[in-house]
C-alpha atoms as a PDB file:
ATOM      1  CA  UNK A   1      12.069   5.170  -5.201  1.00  0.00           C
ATOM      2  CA  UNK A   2      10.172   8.625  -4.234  1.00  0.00           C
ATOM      3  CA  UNK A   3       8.780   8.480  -0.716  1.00  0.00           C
ATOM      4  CA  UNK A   4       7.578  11.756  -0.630  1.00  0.00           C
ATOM      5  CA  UNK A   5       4.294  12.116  -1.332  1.00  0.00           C
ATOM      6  CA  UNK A   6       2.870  12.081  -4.671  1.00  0.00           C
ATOM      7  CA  UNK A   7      -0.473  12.105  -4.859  1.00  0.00           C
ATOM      8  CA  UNK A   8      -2.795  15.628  -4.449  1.00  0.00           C
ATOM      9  CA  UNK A   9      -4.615  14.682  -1.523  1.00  0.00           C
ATOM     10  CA  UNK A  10      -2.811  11.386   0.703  1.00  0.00           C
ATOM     11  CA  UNK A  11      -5.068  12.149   3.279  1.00  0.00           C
ATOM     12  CA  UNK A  12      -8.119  11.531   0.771  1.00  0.00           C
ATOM     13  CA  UNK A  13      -6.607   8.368  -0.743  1.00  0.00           C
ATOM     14  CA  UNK A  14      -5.762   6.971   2.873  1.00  0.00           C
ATOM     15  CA  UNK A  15      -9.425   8.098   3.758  1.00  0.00           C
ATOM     16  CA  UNK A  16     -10.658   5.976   0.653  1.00  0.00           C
ATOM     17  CA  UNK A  17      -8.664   2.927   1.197  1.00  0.00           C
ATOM     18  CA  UNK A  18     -10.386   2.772   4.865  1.00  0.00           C
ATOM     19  CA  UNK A  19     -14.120   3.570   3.594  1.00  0.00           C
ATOM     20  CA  UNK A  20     -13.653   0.767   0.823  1.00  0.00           C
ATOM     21  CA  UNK A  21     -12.615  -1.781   3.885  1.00  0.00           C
ATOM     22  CA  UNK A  22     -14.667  -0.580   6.823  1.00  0.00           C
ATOM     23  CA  UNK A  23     -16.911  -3.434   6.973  1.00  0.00           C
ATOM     24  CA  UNK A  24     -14.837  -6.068   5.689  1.00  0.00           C
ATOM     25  CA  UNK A  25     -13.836  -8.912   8.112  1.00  0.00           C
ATOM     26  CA  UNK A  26     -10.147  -8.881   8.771  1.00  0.00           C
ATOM     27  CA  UNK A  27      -9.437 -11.704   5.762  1.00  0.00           C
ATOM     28  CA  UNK A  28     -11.515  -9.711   3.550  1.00  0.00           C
ATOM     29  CA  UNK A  29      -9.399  -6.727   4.355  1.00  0.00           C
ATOM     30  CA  UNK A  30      -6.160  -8.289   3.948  1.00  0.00           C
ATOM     31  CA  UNK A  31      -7.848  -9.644   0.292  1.00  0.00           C
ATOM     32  CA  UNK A  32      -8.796  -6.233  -0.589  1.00  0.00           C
ATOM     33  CA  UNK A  33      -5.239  -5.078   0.895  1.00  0.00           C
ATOM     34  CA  UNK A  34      -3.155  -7.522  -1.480  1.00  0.00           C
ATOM     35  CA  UNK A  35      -5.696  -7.029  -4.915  1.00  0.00           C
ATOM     36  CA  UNK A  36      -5.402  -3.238  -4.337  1.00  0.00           C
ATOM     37  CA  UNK A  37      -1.242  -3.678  -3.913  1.00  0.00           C
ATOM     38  CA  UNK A  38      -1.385  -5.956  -7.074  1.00  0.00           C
ATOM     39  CA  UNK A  39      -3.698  -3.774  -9.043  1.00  0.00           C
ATOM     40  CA  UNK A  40      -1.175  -0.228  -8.025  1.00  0.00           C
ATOM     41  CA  UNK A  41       1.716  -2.506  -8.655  1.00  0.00           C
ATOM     42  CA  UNK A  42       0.394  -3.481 -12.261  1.00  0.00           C
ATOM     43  CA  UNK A  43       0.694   0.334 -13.340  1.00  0.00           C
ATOM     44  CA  UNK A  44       3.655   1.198 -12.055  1.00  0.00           C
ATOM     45  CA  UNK A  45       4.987  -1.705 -13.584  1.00  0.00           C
ATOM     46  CA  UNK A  46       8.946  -0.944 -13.056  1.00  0.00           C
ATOM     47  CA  UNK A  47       9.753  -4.291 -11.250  1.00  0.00           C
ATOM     48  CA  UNK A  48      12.952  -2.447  -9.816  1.00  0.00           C
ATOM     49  CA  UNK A  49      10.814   0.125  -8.404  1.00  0.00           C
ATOM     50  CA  UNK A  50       8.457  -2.591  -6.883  1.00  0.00           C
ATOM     51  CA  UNK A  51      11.024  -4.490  -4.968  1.00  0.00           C
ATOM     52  CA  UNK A  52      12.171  -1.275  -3.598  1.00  0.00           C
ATOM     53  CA  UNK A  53       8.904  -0.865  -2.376  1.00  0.00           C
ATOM     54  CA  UNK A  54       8.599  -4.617  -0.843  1.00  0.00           C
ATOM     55  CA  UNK A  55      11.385  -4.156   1.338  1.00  0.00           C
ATOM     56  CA  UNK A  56      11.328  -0.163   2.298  1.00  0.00           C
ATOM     57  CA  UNK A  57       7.449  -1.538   3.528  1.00  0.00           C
ATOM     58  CA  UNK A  58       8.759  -4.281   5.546  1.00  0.00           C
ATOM     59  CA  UNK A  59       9.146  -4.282   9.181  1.00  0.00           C
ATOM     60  CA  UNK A  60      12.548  -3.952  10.651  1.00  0.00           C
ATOM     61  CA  UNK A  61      12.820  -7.028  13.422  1.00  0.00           C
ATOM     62  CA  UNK A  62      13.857  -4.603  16.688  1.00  0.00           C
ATOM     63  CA  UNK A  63      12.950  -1.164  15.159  1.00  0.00           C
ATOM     64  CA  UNK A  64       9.956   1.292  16.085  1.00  0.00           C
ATOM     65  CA  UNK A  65       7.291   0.739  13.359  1.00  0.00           C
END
């Protein structure tokens, strides 16, 4: 799984992803959250890849997030 950044502007995307949920409520931003993770997860579409990602983006219980 590459970790490194990807993308030609991260800063941009990360910008974009809090524009599109600045006015949401906090269970319309964990909606948008989940249907954006589901719709990014759809084209990688390398299941391997994906559970990768579900459990490098999980919270380790004791360590500094």
């Amino acid at each position: 799984m590459n970790t490194d950044p990807n993308i030609p502007d991260p800063d941009g995307f990360y910008a974009a992803i809090l524009a599109a949920s600045e006015d949401l409520s906090d269970a319309e931003g964990l909606a948008f959250a989940l249907r954006l993770s589901l719709l990014l997860a759809n084209q990688i579409g390398d299941q391997a890849v994906l559970l990768d990602a579900v459990h490098a983006a999980r919270p380790r219980r004791g360590a500094a997030q």
